[in-house]
N, C-alpha and C. Protein backbone atom coordinates (compact mmCIF):
# COMPACT_ATOMS: atom_id res chain seq x y z
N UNK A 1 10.28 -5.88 -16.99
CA UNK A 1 10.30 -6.15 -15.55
C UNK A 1 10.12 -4.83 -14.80
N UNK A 2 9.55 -4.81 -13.87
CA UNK A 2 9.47 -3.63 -13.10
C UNK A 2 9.88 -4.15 -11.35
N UNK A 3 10.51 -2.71 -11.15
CA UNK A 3 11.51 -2.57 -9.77
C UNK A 3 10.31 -1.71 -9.13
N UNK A 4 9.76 -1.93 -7.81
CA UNK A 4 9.09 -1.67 -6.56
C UNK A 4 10.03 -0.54 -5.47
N UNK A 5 9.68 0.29 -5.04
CA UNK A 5 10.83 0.72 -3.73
C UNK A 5 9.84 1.22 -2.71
N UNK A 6 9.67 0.72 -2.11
CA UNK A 6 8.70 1.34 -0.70
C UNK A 6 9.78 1.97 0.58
N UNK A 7 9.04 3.37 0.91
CA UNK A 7 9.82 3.87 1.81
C UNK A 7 8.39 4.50 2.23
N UNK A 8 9.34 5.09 3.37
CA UNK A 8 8.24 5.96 3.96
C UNK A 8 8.04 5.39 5.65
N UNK A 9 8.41 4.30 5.90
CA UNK A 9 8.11 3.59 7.09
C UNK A 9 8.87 3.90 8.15
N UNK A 10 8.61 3.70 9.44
CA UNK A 10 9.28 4.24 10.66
C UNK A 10 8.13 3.43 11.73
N UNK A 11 9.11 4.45 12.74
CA UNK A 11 7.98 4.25 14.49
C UNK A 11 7.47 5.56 14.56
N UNK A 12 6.18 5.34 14.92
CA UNK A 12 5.29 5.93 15.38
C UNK A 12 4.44 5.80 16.58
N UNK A 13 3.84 6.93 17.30
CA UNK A 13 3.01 6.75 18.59
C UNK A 13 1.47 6.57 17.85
N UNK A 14 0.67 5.72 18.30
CA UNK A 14 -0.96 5.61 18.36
C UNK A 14 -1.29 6.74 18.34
N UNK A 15 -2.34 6.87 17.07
CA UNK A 15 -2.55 8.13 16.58
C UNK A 15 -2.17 9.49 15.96
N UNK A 16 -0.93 8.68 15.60
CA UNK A 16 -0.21 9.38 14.65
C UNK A 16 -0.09 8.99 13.13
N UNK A 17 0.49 9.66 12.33
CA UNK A 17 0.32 9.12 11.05
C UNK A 17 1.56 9.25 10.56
N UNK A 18 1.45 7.82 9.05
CA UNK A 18 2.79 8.39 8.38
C UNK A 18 2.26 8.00 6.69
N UNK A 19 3.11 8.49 5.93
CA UNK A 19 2.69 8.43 4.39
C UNK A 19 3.68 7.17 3.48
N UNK A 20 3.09 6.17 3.29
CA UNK A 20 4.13 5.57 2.67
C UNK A 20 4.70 5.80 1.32
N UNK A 21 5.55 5.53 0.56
CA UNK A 21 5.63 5.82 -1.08
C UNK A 21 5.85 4.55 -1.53
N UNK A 22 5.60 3.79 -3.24
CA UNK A 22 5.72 3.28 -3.69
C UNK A 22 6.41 3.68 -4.73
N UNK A 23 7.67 3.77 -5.20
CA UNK A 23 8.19 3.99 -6.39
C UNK A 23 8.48 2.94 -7.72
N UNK A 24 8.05 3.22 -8.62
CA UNK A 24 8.29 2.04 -10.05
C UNK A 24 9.15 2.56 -10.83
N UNK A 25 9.77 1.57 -11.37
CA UNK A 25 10.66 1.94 -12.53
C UNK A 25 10.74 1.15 -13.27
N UNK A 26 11.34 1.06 -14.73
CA UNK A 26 10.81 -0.09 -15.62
C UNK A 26 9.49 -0.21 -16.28
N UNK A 27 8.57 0.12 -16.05
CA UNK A 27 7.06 0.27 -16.65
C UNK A 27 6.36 1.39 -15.65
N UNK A 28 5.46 1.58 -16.55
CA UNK A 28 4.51 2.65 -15.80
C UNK A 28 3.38 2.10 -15.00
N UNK A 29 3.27 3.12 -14.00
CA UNK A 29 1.61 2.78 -13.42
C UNK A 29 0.57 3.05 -14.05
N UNK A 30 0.43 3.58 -14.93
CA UNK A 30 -0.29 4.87 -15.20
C UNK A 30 -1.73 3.76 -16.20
N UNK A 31 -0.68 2.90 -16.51
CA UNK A 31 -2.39 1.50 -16.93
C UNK A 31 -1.87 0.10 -16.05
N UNK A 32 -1.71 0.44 -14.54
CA UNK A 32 -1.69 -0.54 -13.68
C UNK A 32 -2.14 -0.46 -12.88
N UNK A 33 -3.30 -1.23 -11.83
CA UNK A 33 -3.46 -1.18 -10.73
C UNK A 33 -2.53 -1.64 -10.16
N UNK A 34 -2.79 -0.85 -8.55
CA UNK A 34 -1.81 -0.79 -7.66
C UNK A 34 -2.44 -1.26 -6.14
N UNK A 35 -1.65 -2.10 -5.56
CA UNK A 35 -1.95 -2.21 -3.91
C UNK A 35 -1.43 -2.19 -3.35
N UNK A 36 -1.68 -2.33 -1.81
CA UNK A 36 -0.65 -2.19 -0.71
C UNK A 36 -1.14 -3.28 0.12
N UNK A 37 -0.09 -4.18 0.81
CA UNK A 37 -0.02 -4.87 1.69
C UNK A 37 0.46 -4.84 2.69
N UNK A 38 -0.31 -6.08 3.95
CA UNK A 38 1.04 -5.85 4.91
C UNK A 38 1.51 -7.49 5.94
N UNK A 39 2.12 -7.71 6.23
CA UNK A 39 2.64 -8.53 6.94
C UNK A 39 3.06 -9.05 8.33
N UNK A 40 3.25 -9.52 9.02
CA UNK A 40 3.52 -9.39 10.32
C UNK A 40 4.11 -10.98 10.37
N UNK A 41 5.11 -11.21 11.18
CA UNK A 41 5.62 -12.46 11.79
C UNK A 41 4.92 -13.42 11.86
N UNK A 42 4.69 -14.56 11.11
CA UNK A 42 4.06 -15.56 11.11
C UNK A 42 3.01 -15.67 10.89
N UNK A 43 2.29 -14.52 10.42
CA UNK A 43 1.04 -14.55 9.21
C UNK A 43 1.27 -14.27 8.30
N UNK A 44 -0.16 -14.61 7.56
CA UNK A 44 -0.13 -14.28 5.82
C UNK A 44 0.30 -12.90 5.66
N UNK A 45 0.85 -12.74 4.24
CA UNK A 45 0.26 -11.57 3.79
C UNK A 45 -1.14 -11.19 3.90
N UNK A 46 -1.56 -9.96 4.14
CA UNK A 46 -2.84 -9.51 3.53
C UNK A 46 -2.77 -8.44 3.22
N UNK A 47 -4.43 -8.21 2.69
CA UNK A 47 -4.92 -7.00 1.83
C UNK A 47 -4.88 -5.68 2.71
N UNK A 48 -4.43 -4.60 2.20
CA UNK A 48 -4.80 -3.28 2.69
C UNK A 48 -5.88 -2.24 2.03
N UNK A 49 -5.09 -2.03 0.30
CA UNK A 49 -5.45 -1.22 -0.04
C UNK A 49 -5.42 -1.69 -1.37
N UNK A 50 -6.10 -0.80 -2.76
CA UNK A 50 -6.09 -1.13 -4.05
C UNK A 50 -6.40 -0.02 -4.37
N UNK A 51 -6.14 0.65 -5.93
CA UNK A 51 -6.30 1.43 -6.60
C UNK A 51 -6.57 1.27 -7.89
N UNK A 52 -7.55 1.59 -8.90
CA UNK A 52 -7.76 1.06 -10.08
C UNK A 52 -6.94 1.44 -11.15
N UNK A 53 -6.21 1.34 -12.19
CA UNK A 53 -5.62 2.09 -13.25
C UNK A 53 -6.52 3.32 -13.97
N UNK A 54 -7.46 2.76 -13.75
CA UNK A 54 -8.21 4.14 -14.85
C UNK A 54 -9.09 4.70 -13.54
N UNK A 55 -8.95 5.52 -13.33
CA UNK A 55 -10.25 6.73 -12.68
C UNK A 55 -9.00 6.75 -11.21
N UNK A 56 -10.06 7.07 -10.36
CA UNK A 56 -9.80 6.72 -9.38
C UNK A 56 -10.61 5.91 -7.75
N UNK A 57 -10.82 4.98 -8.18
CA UNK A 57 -11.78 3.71 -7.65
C UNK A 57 -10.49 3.33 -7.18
N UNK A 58 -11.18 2.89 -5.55
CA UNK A 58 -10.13 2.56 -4.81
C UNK A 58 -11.35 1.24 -3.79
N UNK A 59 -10.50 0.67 -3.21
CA UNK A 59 -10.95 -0.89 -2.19
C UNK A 59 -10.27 -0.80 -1.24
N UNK A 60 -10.53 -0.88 0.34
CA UNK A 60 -9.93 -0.63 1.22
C UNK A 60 -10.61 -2.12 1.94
N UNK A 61 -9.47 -2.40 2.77
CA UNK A 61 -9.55 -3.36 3.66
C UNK A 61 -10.58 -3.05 4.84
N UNK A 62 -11.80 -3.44 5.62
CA UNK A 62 -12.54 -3.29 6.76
C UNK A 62 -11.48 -1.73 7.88
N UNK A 63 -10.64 -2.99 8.34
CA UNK A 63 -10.39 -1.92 9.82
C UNK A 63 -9.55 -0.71 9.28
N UNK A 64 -9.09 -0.55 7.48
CA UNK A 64 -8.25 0.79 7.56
C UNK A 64 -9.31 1.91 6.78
N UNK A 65 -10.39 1.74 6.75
CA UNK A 65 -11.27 2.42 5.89
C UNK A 65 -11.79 3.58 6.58
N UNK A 66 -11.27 4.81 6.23
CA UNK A 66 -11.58 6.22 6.98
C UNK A 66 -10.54 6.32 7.53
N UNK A 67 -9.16 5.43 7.78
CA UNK A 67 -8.32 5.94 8.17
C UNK A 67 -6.85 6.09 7.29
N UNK A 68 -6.81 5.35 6.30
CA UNK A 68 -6.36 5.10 5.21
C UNK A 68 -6.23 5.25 3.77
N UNK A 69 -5.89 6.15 3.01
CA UNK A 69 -5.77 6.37 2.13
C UNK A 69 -4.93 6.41 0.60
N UNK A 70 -5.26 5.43 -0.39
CA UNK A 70 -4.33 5.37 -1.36
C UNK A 70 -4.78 6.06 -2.81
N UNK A 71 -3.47 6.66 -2.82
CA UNK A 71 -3.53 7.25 -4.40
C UNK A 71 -2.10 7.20 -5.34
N UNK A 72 -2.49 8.19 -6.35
CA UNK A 72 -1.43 7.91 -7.11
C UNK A 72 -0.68 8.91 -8.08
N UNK A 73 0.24 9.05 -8.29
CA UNK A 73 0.64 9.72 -9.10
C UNK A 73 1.65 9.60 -10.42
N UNK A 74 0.74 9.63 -11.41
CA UNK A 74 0.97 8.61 -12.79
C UNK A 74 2.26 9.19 -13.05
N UNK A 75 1.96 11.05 -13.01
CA UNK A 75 3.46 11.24 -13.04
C UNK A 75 4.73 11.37 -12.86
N UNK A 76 4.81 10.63 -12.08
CA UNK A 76 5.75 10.75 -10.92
C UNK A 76 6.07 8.57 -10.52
N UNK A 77 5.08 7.90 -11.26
CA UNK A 77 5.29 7.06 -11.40
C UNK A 77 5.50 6.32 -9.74
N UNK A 78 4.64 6.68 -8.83
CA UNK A 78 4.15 6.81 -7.38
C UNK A 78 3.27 6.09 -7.25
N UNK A 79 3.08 5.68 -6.16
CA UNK A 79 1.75 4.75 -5.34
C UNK A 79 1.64 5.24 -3.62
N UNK A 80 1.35 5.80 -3.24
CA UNK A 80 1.35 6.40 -1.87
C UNK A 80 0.24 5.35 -0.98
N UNK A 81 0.25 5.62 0.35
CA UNK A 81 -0.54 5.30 1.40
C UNK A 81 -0.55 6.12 2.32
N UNK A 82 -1.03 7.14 2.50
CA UNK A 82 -1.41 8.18 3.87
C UNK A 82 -2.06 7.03 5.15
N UNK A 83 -1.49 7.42 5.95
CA UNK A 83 -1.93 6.46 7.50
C UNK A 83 -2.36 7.12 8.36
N UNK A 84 -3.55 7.31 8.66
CA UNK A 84 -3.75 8.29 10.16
C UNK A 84 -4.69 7.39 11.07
N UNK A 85 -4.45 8.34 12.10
CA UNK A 85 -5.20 7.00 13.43
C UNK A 85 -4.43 6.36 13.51
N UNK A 86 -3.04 5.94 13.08
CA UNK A 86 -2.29 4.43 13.67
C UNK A 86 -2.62 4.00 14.63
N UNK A 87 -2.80 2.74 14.98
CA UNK A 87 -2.87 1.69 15.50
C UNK A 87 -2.06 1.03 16.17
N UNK A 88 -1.56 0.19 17.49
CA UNK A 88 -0.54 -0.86 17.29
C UNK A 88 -0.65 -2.19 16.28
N UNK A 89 -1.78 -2.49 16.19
CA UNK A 89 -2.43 -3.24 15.22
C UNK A 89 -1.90 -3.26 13.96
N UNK A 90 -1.54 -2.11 13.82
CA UNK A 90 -1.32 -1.67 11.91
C UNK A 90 0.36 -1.82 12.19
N UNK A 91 0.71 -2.23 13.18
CA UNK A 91 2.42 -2.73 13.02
C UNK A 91 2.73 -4.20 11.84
N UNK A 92 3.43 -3.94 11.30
CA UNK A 92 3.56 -4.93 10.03
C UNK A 92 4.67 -4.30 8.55
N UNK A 93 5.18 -5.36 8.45
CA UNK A 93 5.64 -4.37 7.11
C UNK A 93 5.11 -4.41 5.97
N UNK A 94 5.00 -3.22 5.03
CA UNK A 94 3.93 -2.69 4.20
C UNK A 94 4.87 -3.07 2.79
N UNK A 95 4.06 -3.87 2.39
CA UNK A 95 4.69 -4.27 1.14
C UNK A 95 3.63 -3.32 -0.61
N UNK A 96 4.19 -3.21 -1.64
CA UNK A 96 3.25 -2.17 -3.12
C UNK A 96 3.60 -3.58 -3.33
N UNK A 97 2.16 -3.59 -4.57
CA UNK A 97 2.11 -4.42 -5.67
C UNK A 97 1.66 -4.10 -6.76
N UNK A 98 2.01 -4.36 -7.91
CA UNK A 98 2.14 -3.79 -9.20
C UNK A 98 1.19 -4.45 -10.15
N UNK A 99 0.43 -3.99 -10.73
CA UNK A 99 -0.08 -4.86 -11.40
C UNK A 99 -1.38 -5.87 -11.31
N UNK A 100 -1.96 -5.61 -10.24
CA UNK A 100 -2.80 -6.80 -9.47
C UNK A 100 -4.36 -6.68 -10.81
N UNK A 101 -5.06 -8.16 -10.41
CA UNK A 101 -6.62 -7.75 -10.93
C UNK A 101 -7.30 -6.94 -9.85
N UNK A 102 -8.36 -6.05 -10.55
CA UNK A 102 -9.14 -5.16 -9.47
C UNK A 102 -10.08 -4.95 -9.59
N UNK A 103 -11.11 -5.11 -8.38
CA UNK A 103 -12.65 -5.01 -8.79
C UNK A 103 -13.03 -3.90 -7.83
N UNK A 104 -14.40 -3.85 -7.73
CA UNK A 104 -14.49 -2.84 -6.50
C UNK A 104 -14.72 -2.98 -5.31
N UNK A 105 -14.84 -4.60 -5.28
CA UNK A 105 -14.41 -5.73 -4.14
C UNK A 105 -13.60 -6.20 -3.94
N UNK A 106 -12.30 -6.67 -4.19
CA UNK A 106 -11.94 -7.40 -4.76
C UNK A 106 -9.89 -6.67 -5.42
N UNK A 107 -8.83 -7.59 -4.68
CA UNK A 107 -7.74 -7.33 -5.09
C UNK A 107 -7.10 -8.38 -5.81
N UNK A 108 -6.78 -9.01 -6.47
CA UNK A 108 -5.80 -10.34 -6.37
C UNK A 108 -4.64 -9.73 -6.88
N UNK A 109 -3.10 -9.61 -6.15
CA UNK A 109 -2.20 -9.52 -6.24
C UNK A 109 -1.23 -9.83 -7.78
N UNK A 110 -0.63 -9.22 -8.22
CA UNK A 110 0.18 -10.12 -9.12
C UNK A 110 1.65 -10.57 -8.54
N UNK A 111 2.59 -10.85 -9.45
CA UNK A 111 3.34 -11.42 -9.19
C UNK A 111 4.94 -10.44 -8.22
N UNK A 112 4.65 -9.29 -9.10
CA UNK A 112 5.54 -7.61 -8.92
C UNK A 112 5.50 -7.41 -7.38
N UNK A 113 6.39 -7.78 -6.59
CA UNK A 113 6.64 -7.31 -5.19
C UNK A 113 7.57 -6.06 -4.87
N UNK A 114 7.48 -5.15 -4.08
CA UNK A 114 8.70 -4.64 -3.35
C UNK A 114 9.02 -5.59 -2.46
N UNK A 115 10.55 -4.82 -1.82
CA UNK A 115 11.02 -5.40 -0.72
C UNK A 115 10.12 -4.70 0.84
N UNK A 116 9.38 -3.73 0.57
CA UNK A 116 8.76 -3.59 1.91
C UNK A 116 9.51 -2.58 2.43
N UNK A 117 8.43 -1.93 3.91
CA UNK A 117 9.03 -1.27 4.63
C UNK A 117 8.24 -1.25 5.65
N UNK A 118 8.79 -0.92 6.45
CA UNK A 118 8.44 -1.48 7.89
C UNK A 118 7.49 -0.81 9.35
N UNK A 119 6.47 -0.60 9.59
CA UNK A 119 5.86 0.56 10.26
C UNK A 119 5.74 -0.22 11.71
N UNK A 120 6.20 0.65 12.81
CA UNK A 120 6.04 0.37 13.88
C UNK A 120 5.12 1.10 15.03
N UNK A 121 3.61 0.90 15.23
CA UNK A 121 3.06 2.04 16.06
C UNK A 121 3.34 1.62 17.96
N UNK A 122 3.76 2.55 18.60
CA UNK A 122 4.06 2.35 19.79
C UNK A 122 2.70 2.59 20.91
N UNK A 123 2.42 2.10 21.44
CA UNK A 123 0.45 2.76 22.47
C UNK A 123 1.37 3.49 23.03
């Protein structure tokens, strides 16, 4: 079984940035892809971000692409999200997922959730 911990989240002003972390424990990342999601009150989940297990091939969602960035660090057993440009838009809480299928289109989630954390951008 593997444990998720996302931190990193806060308030922020439009056009500012913040870095999220994904921490694992219990299994490694290091032959897992990894994503990031996010949420908001009475919508779906959706897609943000993906990272492949081997190389570093990454899939970004339309509106966070050039402003958004995910990587990883196998040793440290990490999943990050750098945020710049915030948005009010990009208010939602940011959920890691562990494990997902990954193409270079293409995320499908697995089952491995965090509990999330929460980003608030202010205009």
């Amino acid at each position: 079984q593997v444990q998720l911990v996302e931190s990193g989240g806060g308030l922020v002003q439009a056009g500012g940035s913040l870095r999220l972390s994904c921490a694992a424990s219990g299994r490694t990342i290091s032959s897992a892809s990894m994503g990031w999601f996010r949420q908001t009150p009475g919508k779906e989940r959706e897609f943000v971000a993906a990272i492949w297990w081997f190389g570093r091939s990454t899939y970004y969602q339309d509106s966070v692409k050039g402003r958004f960035t995910i990587s990883r660090d196998n040793a440290k057993n990490t999943v990050y999200l750098q945020m710049n440009s915030l948005q009010p838009e990009d208010t939602a809480v940011y959920y890691c997922n562990f494990g997902g299928a990954y193409t270079s289109t293409s995320y499908q989630p697995s089952a491995y959730w965090g509990q999330g954390t929460q980003v608030t951008v202010s205009s």
